[in-house]
PDB file of N, CA and C in Angstrom:
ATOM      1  N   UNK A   1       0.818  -1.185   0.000  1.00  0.00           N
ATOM      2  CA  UNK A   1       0.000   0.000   0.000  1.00  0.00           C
ATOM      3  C   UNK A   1       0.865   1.254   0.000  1.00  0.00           C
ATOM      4  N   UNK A   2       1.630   1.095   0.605  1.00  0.00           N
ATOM      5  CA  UNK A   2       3.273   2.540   0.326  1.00  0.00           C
ATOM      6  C   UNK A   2       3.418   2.279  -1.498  1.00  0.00           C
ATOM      7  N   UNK A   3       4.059   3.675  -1.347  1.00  0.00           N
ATOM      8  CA  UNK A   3       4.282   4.147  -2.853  1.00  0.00           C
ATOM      9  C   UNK A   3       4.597   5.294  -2.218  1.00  0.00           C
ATOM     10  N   UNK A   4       5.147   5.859  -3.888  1.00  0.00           N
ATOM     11  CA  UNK A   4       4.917   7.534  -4.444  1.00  0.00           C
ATOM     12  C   UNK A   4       4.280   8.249  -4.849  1.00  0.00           C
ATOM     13  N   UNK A   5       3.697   9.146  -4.559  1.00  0.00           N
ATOM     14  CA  UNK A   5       2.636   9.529  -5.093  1.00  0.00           C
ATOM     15  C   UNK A   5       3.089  10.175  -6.927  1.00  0.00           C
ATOM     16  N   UNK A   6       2.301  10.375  -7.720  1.00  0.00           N
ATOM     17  CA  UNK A   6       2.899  10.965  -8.838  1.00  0.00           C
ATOM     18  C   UNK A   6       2.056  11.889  -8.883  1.00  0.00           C
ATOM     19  N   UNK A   7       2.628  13.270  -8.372  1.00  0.00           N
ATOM     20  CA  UNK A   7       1.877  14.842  -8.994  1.00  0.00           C
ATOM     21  C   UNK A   7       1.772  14.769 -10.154  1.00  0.00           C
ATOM     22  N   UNK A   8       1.823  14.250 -11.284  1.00  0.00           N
ATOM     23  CA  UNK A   8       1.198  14.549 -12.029  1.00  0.00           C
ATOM     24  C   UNK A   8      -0.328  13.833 -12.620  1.00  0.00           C
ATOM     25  N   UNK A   9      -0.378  13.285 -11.602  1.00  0.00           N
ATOM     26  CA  UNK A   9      -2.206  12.358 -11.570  1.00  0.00           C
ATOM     27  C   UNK A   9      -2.267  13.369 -10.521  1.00  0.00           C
ATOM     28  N   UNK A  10      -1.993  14.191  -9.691  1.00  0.00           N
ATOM     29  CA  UNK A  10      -2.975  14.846  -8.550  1.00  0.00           C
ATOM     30  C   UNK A  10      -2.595  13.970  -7.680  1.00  0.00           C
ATOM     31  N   UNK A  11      -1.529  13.208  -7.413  1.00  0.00           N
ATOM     32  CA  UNK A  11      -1.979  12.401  -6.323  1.00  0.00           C
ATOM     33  C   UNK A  11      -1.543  13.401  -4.921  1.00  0.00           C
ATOM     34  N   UNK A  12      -1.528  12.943  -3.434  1.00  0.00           N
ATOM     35  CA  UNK A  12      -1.348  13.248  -2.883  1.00  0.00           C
ATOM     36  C   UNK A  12      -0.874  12.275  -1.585  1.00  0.00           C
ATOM     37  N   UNK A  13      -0.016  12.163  -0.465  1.00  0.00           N
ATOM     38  CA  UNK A  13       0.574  11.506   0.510  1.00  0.00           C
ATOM     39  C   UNK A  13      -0.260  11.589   1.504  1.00  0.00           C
ATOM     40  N   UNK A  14      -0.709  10.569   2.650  1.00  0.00           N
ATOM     41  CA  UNK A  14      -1.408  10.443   3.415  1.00  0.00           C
ATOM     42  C   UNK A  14      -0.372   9.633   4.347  1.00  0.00           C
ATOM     43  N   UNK A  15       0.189  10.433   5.534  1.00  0.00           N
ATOM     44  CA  UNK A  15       1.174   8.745   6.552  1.00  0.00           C
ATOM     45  C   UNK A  15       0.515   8.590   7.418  1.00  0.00           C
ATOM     46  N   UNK A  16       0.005   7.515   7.554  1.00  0.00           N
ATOM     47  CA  UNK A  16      -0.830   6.933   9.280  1.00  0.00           C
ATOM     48  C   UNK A  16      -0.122   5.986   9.439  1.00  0.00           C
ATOM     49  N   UNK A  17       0.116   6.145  10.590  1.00  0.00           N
ATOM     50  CA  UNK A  17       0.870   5.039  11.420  1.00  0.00           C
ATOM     51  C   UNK A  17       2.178   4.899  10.590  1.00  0.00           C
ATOM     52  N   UNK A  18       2.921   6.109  10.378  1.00  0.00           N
ATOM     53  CA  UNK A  18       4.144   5.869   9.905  1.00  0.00           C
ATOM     54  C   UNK A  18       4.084   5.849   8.265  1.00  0.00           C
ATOM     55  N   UNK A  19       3.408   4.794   8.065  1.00  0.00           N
ATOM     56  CA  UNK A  19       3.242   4.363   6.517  1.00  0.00           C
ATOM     57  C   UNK A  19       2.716   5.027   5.491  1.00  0.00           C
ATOM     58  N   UNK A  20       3.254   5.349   4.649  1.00  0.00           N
ATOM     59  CA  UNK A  20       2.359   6.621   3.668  1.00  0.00           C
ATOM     60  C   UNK A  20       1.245   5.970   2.447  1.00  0.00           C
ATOM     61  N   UNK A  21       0.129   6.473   2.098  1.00  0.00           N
ATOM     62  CA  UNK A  21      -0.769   5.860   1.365  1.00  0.00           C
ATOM     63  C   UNK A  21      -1.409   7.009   0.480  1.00  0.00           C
ATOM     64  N   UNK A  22      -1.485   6.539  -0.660  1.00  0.00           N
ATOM     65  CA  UNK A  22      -1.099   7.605  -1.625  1.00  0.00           C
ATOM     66  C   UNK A  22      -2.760   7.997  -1.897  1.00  0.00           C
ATOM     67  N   UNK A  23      -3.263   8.889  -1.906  1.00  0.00           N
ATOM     68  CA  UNK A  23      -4.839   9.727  -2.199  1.00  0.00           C
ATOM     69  C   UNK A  23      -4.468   9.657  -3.946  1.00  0.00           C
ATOM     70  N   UNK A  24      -5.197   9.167  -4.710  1.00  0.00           N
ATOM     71  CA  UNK A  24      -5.511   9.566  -6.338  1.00  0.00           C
ATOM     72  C   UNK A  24      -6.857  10.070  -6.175  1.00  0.00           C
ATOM     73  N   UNK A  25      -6.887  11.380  -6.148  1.00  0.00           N
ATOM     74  CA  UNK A  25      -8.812  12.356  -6.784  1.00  0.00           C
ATOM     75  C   UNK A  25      -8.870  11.767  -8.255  1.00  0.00           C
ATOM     76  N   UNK A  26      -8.977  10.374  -8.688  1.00  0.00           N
ATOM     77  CA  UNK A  26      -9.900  10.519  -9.562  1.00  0.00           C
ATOM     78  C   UNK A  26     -11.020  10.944 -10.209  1.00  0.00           C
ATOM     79  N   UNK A  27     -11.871  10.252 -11.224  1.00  0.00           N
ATOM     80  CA  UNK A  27     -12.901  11.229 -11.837  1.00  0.00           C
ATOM     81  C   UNK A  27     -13.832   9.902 -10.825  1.00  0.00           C
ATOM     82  N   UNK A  28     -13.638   8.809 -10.711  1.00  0.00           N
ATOM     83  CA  UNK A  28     -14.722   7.857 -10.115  1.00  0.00           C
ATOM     84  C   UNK A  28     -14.462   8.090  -8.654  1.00  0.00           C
ATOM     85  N   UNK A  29     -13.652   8.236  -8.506  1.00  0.00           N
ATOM     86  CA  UNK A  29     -13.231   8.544  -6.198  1.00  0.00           C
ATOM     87  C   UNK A  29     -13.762   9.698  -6.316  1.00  0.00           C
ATOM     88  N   UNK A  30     -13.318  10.611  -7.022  1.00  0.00           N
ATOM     89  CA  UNK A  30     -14.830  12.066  -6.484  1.00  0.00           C
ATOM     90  C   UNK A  30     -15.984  11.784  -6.849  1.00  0.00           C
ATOM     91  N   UNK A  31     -16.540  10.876  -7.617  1.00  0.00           N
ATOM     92  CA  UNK A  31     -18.013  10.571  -7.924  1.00  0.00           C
ATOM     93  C   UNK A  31     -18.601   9.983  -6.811  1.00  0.00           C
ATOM     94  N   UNK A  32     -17.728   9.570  -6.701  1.00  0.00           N
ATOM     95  CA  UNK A  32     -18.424   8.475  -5.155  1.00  0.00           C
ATOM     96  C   UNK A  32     -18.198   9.133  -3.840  1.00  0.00           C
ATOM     97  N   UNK A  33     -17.433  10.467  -3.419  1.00  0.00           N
ATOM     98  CA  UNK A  33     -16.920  10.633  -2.686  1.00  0.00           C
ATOM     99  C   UNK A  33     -18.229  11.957  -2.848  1.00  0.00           C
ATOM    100  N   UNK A  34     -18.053  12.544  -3.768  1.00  0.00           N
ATOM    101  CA  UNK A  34     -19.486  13.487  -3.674  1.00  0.00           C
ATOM    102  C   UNK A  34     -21.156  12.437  -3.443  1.00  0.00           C
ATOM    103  N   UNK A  35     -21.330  11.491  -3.659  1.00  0.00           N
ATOM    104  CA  UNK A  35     -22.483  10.689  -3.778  1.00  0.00           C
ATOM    105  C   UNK A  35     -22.550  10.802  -2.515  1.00  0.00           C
ATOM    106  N   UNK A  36     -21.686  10.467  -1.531  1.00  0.00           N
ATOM    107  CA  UNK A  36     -21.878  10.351   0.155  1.00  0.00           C
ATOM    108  C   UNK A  36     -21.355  11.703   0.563  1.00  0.00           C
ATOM    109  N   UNK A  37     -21.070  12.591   0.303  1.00  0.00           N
ATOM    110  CA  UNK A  37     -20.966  13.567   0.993  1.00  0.00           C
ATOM    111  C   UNK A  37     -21.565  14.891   0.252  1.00  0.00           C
ATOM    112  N   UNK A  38     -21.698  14.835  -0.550  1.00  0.00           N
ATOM    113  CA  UNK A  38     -22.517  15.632  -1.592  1.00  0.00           C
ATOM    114  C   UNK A  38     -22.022  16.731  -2.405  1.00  0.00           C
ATOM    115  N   UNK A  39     -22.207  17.784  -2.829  1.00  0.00           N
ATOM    116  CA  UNK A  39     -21.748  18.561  -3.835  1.00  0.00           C
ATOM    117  C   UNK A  39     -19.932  19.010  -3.505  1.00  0.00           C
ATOM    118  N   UNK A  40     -18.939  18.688  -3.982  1.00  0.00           N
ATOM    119  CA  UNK A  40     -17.673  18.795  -3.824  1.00  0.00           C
ATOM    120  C   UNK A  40     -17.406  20.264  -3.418  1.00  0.00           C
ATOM    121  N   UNK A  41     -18.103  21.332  -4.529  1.00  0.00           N
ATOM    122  CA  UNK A  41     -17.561  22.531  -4.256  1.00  0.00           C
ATOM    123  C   UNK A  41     -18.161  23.153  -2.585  1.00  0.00           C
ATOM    124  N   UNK A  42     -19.243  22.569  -2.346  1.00  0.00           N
ATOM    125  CA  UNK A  42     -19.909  22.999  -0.783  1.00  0.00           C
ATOM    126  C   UNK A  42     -19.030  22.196  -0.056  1.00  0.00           C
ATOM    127  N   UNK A  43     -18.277  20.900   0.471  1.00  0.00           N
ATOM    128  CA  UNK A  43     -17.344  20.658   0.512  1.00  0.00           C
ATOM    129  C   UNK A  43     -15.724  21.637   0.531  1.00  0.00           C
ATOM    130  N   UNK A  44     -15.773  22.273  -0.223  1.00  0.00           N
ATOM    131  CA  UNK A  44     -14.179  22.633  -0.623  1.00  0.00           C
ATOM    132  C   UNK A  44     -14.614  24.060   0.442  1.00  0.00           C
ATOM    133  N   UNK A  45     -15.681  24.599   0.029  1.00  0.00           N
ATOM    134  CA  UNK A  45     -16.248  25.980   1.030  1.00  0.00           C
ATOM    135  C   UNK A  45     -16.434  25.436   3.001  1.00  0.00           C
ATOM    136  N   UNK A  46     -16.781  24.650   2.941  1.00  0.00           N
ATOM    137  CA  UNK A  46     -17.285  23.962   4.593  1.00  0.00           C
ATOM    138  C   UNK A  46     -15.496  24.334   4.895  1.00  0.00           C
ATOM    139  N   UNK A  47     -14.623  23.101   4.197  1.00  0.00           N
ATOM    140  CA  UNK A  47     -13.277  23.172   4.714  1.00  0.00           C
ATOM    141  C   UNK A  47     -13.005  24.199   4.720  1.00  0.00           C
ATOM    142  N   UNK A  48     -12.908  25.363   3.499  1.00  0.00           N
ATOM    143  CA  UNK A  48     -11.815  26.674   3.901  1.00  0.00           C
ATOM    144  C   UNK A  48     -12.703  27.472   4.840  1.00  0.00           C
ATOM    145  N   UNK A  49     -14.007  27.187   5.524  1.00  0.00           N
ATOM    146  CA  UNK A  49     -14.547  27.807   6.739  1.00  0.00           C
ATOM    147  C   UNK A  49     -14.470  27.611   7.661  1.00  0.00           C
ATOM    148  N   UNK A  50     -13.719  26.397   7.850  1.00  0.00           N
ATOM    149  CA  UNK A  50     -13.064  25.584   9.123  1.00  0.00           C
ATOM    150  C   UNK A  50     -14.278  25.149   9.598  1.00  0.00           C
ATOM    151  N   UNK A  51     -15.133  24.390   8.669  1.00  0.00           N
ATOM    152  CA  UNK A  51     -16.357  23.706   8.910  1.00  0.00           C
ATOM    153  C   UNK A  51     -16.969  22.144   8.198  1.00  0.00           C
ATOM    154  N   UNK A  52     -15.292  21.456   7.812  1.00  0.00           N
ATOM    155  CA  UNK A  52     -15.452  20.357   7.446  1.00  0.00           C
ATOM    156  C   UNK A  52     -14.815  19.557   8.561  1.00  0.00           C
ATOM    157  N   UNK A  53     -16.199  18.824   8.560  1.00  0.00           N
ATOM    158  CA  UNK A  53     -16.187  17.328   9.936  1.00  0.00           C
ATOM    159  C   UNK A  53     -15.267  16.549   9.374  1.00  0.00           C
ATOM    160  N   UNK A  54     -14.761  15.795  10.561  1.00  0.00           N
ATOM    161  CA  UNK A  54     -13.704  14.763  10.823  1.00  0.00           C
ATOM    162  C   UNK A  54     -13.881  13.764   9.557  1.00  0.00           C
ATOM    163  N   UNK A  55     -15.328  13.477   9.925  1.00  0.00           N
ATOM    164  CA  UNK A  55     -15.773  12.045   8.736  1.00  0.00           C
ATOM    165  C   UNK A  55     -15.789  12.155   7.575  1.00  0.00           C
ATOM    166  N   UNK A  56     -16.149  13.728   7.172  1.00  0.00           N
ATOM    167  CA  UNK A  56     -16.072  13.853   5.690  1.00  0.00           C
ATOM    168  C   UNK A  56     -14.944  14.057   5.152  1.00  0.00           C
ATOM    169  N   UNK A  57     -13.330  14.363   5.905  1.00  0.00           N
ATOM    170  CA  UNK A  57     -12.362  14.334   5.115  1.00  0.00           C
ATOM    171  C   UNK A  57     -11.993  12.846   5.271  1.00  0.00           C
ATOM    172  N   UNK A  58     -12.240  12.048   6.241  1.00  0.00           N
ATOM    173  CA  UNK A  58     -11.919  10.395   6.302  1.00  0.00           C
ATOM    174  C   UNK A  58     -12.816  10.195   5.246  1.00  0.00           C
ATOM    175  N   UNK A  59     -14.376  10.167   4.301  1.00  0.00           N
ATOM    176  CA  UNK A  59     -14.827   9.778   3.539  1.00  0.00           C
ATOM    177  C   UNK A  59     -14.140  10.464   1.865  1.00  0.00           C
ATOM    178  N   UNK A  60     -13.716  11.469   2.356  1.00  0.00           N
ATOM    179  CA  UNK A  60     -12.764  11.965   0.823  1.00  0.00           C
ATOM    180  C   UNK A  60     -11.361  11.320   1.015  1.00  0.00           C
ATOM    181  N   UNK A  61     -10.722  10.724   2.005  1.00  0.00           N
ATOM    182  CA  UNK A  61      -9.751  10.139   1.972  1.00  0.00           C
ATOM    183  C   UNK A  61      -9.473   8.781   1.410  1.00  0.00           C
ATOM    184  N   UNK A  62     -10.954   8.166   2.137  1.00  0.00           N
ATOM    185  CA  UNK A  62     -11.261   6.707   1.461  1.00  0.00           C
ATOM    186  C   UNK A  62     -11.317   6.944   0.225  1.00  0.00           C
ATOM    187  N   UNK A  63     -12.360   7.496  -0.104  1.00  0.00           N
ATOM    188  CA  UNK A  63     -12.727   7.086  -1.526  1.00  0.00           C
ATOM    189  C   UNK A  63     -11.318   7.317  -2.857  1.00  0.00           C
ATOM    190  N   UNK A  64     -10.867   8.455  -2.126  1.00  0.00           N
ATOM    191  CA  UNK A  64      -9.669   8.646  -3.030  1.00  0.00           C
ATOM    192  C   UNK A  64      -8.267   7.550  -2.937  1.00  0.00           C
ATOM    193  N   UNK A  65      -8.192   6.809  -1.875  1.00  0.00           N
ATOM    194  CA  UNK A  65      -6.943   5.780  -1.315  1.00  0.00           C
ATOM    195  C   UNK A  65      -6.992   4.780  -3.074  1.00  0.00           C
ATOM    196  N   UNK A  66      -5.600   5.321  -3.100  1.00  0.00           N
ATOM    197  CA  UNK A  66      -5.198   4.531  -4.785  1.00  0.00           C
ATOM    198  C   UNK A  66      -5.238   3.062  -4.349  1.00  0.00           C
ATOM    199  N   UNK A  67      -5.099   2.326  -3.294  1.00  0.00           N
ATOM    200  CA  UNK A  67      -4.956   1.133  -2.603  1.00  0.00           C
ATOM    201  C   UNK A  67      -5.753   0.787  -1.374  1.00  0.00           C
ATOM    202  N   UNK A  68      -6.697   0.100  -1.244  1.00  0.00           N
ATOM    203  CA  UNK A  68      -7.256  -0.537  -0.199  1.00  0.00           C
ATOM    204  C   UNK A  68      -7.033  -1.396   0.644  1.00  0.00           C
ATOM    205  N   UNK A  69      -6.537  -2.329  -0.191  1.00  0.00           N
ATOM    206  CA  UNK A  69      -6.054  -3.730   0.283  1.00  0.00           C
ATOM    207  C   UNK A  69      -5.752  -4.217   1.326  1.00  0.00           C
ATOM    208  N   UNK A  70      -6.423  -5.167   2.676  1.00  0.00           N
ATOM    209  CA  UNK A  70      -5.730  -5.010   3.518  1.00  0.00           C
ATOM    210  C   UNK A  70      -6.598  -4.233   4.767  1.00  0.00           C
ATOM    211  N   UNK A  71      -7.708  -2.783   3.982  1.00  0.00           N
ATOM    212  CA  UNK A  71      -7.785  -2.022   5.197  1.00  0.00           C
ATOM    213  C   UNK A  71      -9.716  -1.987   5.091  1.00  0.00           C
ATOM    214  N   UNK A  72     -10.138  -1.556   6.777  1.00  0.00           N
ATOM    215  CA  UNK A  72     -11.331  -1.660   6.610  1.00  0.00           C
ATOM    216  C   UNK A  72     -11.783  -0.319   7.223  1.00  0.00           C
ATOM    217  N   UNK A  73     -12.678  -0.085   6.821  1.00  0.00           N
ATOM    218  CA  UNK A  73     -12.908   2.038   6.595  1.00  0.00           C
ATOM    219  C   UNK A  73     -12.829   2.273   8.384  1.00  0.00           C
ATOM    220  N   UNK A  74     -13.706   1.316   9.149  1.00  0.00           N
ATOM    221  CA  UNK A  74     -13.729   1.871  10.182  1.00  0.00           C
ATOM    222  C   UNK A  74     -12.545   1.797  11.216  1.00  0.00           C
ATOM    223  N   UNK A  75     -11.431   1.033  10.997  1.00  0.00           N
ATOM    224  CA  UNK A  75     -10.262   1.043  10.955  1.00  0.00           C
ATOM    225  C   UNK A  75      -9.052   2.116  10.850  1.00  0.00           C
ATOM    226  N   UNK A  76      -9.418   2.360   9.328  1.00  0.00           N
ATOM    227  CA  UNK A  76      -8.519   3.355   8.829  1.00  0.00           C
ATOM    228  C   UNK A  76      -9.170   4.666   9.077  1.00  0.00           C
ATOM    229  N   UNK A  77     -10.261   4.980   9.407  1.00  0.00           N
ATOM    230  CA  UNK A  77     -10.902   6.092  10.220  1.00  0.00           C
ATOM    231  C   UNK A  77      -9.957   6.608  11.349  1.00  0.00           C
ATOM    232  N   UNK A  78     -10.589   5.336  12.454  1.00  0.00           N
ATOM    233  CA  UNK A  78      -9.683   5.416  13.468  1.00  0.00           C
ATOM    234  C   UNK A  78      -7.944   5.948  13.445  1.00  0.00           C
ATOM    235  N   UNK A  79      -7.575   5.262  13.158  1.00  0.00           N
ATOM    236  CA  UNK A  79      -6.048   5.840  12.099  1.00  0.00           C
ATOM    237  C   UNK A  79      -6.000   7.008  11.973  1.00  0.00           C
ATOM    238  N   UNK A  80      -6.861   8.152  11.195  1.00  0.00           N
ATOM    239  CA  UNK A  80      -6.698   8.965  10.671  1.00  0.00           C
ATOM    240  C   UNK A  80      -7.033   9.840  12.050  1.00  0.00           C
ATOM    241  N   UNK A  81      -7.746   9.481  12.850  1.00  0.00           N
ATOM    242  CA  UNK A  81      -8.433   9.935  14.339  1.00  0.00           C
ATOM    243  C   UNK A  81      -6.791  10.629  14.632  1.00  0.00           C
ATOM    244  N   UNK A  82      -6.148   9.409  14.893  1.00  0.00           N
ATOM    245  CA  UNK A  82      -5.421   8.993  15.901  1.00  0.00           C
ATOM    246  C   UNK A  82      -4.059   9.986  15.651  1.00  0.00           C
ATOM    247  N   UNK A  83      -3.782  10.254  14.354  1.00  0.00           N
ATOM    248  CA  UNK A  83      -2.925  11.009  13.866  1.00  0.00           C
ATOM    249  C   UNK A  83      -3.454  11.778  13.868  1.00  0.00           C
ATOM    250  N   UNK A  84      -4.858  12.898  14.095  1.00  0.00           N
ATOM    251  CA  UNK A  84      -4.726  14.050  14.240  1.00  0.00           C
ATOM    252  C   UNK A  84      -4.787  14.917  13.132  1.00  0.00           C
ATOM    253  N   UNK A  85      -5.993  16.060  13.339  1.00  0.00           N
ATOM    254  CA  UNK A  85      -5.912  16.803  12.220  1.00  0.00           C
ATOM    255  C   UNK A  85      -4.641  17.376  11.794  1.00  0.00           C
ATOM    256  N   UNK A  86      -4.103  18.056  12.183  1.00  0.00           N
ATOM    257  CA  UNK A  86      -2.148  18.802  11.652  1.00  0.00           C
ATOM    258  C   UNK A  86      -1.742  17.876  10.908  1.00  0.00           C
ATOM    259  N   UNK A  87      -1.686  16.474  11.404  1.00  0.00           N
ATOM    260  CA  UNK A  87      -0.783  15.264  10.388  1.00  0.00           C
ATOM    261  C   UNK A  87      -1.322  15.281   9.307  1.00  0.00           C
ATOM    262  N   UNK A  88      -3.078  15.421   9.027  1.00  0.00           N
ATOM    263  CA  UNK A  88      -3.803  15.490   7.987  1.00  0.00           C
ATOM    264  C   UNK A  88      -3.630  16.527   7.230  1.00  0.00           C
ATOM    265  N   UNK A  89      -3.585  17.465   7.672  1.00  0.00           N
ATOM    266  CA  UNK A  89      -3.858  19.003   6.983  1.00  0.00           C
ATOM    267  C   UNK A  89      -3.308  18.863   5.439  1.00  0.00           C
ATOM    268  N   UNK A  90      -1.832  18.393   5.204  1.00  0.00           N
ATOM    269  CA  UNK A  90      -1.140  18.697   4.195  1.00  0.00           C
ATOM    270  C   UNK A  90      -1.908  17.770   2.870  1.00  0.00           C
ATOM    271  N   UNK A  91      -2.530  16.872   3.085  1.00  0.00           N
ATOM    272  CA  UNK A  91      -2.940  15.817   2.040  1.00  0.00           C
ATOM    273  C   UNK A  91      -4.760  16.237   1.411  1.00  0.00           C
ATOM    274  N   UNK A  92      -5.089  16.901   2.565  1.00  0.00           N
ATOM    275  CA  UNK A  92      -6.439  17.543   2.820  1.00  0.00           C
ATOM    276  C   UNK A  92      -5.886  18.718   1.999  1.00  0.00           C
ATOM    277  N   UNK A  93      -5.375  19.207   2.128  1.00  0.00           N
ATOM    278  CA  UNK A  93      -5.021  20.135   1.108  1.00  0.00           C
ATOM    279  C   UNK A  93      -4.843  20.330  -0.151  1.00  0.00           C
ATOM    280  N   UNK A  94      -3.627  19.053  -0.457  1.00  0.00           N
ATOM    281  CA  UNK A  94      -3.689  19.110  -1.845  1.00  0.00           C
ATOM    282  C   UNK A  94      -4.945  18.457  -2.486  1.00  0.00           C
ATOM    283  N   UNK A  95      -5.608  17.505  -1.795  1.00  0.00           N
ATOM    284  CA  UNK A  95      -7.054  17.154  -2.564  1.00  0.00           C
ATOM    285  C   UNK A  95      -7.748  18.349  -2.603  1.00  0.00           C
ATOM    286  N   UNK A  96      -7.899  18.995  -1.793  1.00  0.00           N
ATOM    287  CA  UNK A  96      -8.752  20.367  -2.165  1.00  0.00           C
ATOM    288  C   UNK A  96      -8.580  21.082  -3.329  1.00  0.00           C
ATOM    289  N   UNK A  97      -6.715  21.249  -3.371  1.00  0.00           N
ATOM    290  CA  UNK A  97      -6.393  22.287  -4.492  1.00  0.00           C
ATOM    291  C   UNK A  97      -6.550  21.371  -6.009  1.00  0.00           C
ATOM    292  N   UNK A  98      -6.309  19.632  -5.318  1.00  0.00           N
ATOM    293  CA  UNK A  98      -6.764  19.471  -7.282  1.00  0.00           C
ATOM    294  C   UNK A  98      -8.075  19.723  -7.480  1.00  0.00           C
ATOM    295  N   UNK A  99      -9.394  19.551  -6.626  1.00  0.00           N
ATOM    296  CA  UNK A  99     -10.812  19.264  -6.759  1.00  0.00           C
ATOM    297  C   UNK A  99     -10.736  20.946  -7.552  1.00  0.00           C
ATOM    298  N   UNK A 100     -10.043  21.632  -6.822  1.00  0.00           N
ATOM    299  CA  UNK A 100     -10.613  22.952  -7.428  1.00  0.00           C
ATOM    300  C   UNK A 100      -9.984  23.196  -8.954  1.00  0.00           C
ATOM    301  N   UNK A 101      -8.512  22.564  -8.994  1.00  0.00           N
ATOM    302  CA  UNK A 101      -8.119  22.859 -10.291  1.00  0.00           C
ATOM    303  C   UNK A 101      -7.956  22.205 -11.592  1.00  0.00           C
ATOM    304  N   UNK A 102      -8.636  21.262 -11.155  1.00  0.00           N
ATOM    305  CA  UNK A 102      -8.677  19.327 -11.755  1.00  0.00           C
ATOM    306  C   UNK A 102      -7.250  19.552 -12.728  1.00  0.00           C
ATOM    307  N   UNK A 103      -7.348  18.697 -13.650  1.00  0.00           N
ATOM    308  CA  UNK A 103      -6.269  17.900 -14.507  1.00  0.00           C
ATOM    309  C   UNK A 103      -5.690  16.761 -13.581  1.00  0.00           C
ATOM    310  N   UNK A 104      -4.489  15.823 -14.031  1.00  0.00           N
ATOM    311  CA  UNK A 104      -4.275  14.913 -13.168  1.00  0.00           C
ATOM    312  C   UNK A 104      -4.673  13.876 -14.105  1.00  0.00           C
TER     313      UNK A 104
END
């Protein structure tokens, strides 16, 4: 499940528990990732208002994880708990800045 991410798909680095796991914003991981959380750009506005919940960046995290294998959501939730928003911030970020600027 470690790798590199390749900026030039948009990807982005996620480390829990040490181990890094690479976010791809695809065109099908944001389809599904808006289906359960709903319109992306109200999304991208909640976060820069400092009004996106815990679960909905763990549900944009899942859906975007280039690799599953191995992990089970309520699991890797926890995980993401456990490390703490700051550890998150940087990966939460760049998914934001591709959603807003797509290519990738």
């Amino acid at each position: 499940m470690t790798g590199a991410a390749n900026p030039h798909r948009g990807e982005a680095v996620l480390v829990i528990g040490g181990q890094p796991l690479v976010l791809r914003p695809t065109f099908g991981a944001l389809v599904a990732a808006e289906e359960e959380l709903g319109p992306l750009f109200a999304l991208v506005e909640r976060a820069s208002a400092g009004q996106l919940r815990l679960g909905e960046m763990v549900a944009l995290f899942w859906h975007t994880l280039r690799e599953r294998e191995g992990l089970e959501r309520p699991d890797f939730a926890e995980a993401v708990a456990r490390e703490g928003l700051a550890a998150c911030t940087p990966a939460l970020r760049a998914l934001i800045l591709q959603i807003l600027k797509g290519g990738g």
